[in-house]
Protein backbone atom coordinates (compact mmCIF):
# COMPACT_ATOMS: atom_id res chain seq x y z
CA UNK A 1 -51.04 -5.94 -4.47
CA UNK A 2 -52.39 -9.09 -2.71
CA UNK A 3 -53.66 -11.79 -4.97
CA UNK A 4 -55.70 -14.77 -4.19
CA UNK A 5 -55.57 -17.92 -6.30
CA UNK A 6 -57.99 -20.51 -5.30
CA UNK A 7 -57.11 -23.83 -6.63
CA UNK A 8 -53.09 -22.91 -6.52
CA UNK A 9 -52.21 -26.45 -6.26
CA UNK A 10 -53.50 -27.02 -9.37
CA UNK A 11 -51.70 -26.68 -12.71
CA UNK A 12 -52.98 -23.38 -13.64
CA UNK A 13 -53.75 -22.04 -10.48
CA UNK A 14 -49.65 -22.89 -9.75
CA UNK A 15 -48.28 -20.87 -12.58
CA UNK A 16 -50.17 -17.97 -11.78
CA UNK A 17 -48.07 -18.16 -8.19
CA UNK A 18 -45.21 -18.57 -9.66
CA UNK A 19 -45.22 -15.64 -11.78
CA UNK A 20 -46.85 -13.34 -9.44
CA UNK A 21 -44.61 -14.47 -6.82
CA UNK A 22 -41.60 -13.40 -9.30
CA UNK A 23 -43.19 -10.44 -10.14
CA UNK A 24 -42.75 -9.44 -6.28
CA UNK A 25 -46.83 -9.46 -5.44
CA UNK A 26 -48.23 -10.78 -1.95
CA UNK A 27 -49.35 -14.56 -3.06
CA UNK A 28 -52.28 -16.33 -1.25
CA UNK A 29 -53.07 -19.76 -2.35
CA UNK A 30 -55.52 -21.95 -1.55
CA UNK A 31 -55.57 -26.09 -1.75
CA UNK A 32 -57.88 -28.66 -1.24
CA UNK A 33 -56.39 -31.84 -1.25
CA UNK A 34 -52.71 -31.22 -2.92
CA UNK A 35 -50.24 -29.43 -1.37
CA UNK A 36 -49.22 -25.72 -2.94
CA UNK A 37 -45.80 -26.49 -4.48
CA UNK A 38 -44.62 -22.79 -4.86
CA UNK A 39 -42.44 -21.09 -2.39
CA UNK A 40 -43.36 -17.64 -1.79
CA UNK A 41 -47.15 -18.85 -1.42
CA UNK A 42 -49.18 -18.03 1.65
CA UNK A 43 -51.54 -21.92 1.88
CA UNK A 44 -54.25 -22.06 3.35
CA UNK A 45 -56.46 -25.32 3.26
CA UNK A 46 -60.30 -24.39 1.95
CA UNK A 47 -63.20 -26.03 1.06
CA UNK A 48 -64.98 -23.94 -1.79
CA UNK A 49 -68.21 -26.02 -1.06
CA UNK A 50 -68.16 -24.05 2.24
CA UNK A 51 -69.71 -21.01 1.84
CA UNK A 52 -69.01 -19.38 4.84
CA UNK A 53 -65.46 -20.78 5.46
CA UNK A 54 -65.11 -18.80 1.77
CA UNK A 55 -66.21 -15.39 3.34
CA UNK A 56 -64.28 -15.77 6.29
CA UNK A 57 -60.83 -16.42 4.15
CA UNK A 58 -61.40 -13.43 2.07
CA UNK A 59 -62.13 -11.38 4.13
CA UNK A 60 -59.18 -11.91 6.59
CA UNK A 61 -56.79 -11.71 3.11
CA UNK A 62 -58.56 -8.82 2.18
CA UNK A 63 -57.09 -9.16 -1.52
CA UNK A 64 -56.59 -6.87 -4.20
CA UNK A 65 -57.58 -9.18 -6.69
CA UNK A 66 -58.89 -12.89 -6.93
CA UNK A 67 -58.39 -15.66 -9.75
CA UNK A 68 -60.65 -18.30 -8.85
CA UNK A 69 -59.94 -21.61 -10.27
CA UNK A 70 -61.72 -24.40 -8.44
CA UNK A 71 -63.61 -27.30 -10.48
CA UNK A 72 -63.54 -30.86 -9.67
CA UNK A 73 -65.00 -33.01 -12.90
CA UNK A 74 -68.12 -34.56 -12.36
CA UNK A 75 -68.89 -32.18 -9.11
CA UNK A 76 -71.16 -29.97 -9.38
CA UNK A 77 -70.27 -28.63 -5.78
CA UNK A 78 -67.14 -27.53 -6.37
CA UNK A 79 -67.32 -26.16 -9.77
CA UNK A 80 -70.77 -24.24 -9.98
CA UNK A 81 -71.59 -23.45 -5.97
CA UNK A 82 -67.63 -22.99 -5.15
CA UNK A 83 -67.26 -20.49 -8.26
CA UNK A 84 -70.87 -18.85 -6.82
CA UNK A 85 -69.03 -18.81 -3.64
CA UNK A 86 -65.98 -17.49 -4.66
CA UNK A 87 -67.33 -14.40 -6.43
CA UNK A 88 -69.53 -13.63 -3.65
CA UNK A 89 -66.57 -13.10 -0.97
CA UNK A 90 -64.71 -11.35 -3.57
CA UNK A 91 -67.50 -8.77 -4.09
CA UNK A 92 -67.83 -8.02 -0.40
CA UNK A 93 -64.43 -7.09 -0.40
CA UNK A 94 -64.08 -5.00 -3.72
CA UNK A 95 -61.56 -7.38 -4.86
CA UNK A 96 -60.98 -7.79 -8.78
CA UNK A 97 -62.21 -11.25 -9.75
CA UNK A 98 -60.94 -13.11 -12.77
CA UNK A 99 -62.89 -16.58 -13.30
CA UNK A 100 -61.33 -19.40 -14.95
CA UNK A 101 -64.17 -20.77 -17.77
CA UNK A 102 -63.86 -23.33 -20.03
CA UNK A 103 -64.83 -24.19 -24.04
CA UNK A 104 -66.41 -27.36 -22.69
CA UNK A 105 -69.72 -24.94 -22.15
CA UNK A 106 -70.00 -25.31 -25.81
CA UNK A 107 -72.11 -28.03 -27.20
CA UNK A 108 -69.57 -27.89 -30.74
CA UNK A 109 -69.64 -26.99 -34.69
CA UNK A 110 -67.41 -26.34 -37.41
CA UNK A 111 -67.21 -22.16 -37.04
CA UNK A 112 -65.45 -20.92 -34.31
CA UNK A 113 -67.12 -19.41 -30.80
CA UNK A 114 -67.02 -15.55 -30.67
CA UNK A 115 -66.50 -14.44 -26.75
CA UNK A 116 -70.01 -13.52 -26.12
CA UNK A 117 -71.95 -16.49 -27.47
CA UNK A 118 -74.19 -17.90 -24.64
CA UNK A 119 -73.45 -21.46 -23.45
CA UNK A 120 -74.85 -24.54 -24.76
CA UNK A 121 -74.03 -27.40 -22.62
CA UNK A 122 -74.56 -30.97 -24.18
CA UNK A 123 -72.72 -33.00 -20.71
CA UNK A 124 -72.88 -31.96 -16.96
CA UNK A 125 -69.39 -30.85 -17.02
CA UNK A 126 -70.18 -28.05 -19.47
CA UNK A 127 -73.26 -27.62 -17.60
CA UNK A 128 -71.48 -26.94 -14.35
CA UNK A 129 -69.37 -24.59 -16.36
CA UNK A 130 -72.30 -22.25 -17.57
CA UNK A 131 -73.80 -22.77 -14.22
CA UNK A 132 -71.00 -20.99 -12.58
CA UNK A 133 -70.74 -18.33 -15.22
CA UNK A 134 -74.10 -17.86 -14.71
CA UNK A 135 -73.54 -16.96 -11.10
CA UNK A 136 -69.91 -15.20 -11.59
CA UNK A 137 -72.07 -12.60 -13.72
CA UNK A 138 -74.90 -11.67 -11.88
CA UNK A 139 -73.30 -11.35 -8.02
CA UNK A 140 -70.10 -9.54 -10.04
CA UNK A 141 -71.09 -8.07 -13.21
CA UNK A 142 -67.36 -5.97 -13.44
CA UNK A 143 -65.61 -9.84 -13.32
CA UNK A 144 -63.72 -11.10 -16.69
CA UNK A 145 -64.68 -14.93 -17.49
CA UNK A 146 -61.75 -16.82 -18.78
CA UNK A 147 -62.90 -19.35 -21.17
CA UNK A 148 -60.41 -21.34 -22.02
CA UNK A 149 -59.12 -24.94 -23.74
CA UNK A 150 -56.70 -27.64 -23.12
CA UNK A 151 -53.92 -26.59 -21.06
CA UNK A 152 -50.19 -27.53 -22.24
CA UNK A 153 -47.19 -27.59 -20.38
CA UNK A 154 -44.43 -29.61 -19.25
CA UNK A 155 -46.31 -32.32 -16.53
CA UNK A 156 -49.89 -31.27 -17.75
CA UNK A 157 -53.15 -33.56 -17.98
CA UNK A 158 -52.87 -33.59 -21.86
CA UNK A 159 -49.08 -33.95 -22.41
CA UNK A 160 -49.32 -37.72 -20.06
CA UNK A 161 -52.16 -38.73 -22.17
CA UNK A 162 -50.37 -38.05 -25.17
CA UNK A 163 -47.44 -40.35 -23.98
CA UNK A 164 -49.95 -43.09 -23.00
CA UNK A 165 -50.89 -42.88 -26.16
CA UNK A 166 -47.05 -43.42 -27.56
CA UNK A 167 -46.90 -46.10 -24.95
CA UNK A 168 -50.17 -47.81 -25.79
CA UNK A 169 -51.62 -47.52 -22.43
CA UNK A 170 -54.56 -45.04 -24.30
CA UNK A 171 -56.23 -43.82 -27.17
CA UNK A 172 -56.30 -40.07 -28.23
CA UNK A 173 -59.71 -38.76 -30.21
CA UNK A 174 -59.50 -37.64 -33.77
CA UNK A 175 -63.03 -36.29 -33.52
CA UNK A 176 -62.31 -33.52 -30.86
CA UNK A 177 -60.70 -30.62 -31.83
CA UNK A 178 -59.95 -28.00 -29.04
CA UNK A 179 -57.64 -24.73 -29.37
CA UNK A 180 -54.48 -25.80 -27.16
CA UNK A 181 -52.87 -22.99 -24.96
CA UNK A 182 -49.90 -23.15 -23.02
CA UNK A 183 -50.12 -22.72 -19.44
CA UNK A 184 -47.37 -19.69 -19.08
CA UNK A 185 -49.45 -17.85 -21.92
CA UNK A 186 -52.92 -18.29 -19.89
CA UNK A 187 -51.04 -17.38 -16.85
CA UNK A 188 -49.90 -14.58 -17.90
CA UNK A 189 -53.05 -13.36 -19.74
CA UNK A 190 -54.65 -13.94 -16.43
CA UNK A 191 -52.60 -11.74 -14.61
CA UNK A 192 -52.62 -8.83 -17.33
CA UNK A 193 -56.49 -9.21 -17.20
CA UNK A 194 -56.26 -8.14 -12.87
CA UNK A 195 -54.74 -5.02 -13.86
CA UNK A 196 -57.63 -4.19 -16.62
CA UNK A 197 -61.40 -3.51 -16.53
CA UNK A 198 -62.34 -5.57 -19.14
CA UNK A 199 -65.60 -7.27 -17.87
CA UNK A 200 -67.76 -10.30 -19.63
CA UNK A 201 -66.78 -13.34 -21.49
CA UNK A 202 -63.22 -13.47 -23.07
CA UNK A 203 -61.51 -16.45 -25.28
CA UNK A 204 -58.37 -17.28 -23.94
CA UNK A 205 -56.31 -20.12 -25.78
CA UNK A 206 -54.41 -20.82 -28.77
CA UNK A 207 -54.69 -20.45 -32.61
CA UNK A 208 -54.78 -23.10 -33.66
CA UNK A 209 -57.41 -26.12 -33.69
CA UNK A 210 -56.48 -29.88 -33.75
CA UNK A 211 -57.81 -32.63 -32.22
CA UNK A 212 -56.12 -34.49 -29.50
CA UNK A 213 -54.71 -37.37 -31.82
CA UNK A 214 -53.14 -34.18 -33.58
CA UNK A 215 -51.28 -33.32 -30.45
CA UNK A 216 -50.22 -36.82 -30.05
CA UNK A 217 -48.27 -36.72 -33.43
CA UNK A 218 -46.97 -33.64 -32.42
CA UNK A 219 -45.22 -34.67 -29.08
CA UNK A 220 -44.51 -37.52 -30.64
CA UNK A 221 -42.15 -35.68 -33.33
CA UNK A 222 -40.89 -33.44 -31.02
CA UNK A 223 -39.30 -36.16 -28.64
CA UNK A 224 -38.02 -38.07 -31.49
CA UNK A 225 -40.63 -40.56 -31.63
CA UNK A 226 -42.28 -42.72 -33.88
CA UNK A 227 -45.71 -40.95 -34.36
CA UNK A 228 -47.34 -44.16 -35.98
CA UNK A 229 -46.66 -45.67 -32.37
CA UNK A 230 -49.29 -42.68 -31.57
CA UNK A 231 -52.87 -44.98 -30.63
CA UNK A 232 -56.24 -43.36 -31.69
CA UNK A 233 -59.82 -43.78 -31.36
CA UNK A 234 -62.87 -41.65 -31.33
CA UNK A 235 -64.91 -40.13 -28.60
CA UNK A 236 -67.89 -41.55 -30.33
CA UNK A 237 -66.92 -45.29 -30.38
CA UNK A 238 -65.83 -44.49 -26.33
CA UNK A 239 -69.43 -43.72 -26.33
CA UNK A 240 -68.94 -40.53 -24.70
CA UNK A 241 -71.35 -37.44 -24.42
CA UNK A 242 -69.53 -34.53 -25.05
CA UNK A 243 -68.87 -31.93 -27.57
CA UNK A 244 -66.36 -32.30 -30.57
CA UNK A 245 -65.37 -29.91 -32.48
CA UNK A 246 -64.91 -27.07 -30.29
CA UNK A 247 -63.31 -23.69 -31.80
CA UNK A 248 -62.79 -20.70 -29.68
CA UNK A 249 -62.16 -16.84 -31.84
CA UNK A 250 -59.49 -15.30 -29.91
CA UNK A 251 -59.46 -12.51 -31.96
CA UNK A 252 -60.29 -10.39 -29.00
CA UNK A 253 -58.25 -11.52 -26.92
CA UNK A 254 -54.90 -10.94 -29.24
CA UNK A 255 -55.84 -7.56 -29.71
CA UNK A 256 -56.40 -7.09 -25.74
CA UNK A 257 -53.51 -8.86 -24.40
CA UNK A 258 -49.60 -7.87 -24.19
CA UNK A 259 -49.07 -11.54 -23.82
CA UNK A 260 -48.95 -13.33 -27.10
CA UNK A 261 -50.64 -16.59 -27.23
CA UNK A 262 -48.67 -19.17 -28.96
CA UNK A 263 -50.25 -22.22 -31.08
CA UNK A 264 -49.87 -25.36 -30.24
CA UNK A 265 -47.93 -26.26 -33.68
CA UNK A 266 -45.39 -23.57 -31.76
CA UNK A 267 -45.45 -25.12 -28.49
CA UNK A 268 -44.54 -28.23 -29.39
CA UNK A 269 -42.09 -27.75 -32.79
CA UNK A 270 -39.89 -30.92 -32.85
């Protein structure tokens, strides 16, 4: 099996290498402006933006299956055309295409998101998102739609923020609560998802639903620290647009998946 990851420099994108690589699969990985940090990978240098430099990788690879990853905050480029772009190659080529989604395509309330529920974007992040659902869907209808939430892991995005926080350099929201997965759980639910048929919409993340100031307290305790050092404040007094309470039903996706995705109370148990 040959599997493409575009976006493998990122931090999901890399831990899908990494474990296909161990797992003894042909690894192509594309980058952008970081380097691929996993030996074993095939790099190649793409612009998603470019349609036809897209096509040209793919089909040269000629890959069994393709997890596409790319998004660049605040770009519409890269994350609605590039995903478009993406899942056209893959189609020429018959190639299995699992698309990395995300919960911030919700606009946010108190009950939790079933798999199927259309998107409601309230910022152009989580417009960009649905865009490139949008897309994914109708040039690939057979193609399994990741969504997602905050992705843990030792030297992720969240965990620095949370020792900001500690450190006083930032402020962690009370008011958004997210479903917290680890990134060798998504990784590995990505990969089980190649090898199946499921098709559509699928939540992908953990249990359990805190807010970010909630993960702060929990680092905190876990590397012996004082968690009233932990510094809060709320997306709404940062004057921010963007949903808050955002609760994703993985029911589905337990009852699917092999891999058992852990809660973030589990992930990060002093």
């Amino acid at each position: 099996m040959t599997i493409l990851v575009v976006g493998a420099s990122g931090f999901l994108g890399g831990e899908v290498c990494r474990q296909a690589v161990a797992a003894g699969e042909r690894v192509v990985g594309t980058y952008h402006s970081g380097a691929v940090g996993v030996p074993g990978v095939e790099a190649y240098r793409l612009d998603v933006t470019d349609r036809a430099a897209v096509r040209e990788l793919v089909t040269r690879v000629r890959p069994t299956a393709v997890v596409g990853t790319p998004y660049r905050y605040g770009d519409w480029a890269v994350t609605a055309d590039g995903a478009a772009h993406v899942a056209y190659a893959a189609a020429e080529v018959g190639a299995r295409l699992v698309h990395i989604s995300s919960d911030a395509l919700h606009a946010g309330r108190p009950e939790p998101y079933a798999d199927d529920e259309p998107p409601t974007p309230v910022y152009p992040y989580g417009a960009a998102k649905a865009a490139a659902e949008t897309a994914v869907r109708a040039v690939d209808p057979g193609a399994v739609l990741v969504r997602t939430s905050l992705i843990l892991g030792e030297g992720s995005k969240q965990i620095q923020l949370c020792r900001d926080a500690l450190a006083g350099r930032a402020g962690l929201f009370t008011d958004e609560i997210r479903c917290p997965i680890d990134v060798t759980d998504l990784a590995a639910a990505v990969r089980e998802l190649i090898a199946s048929d499921y098709a559509g919409p699928l939540n992908v993340a953990g249990p359990d639903p805190v807010s970010r100031a909630d993960i702060g307290l929990l680092v905190a305790r876990r590397e012996g620290l004082d968690p009233g050092a932990v510094k809060t404040t709320t997306s709404a007094a940062s004057g921010l647009l963007r949903p808050t309470d955002v609760r994703l039903d993985v029911t589905r996706a337990a009852g699917l998946l092999r891999t058992r995705l852990r809660g973030v109370r589990e992930l990060l148990a002093a």
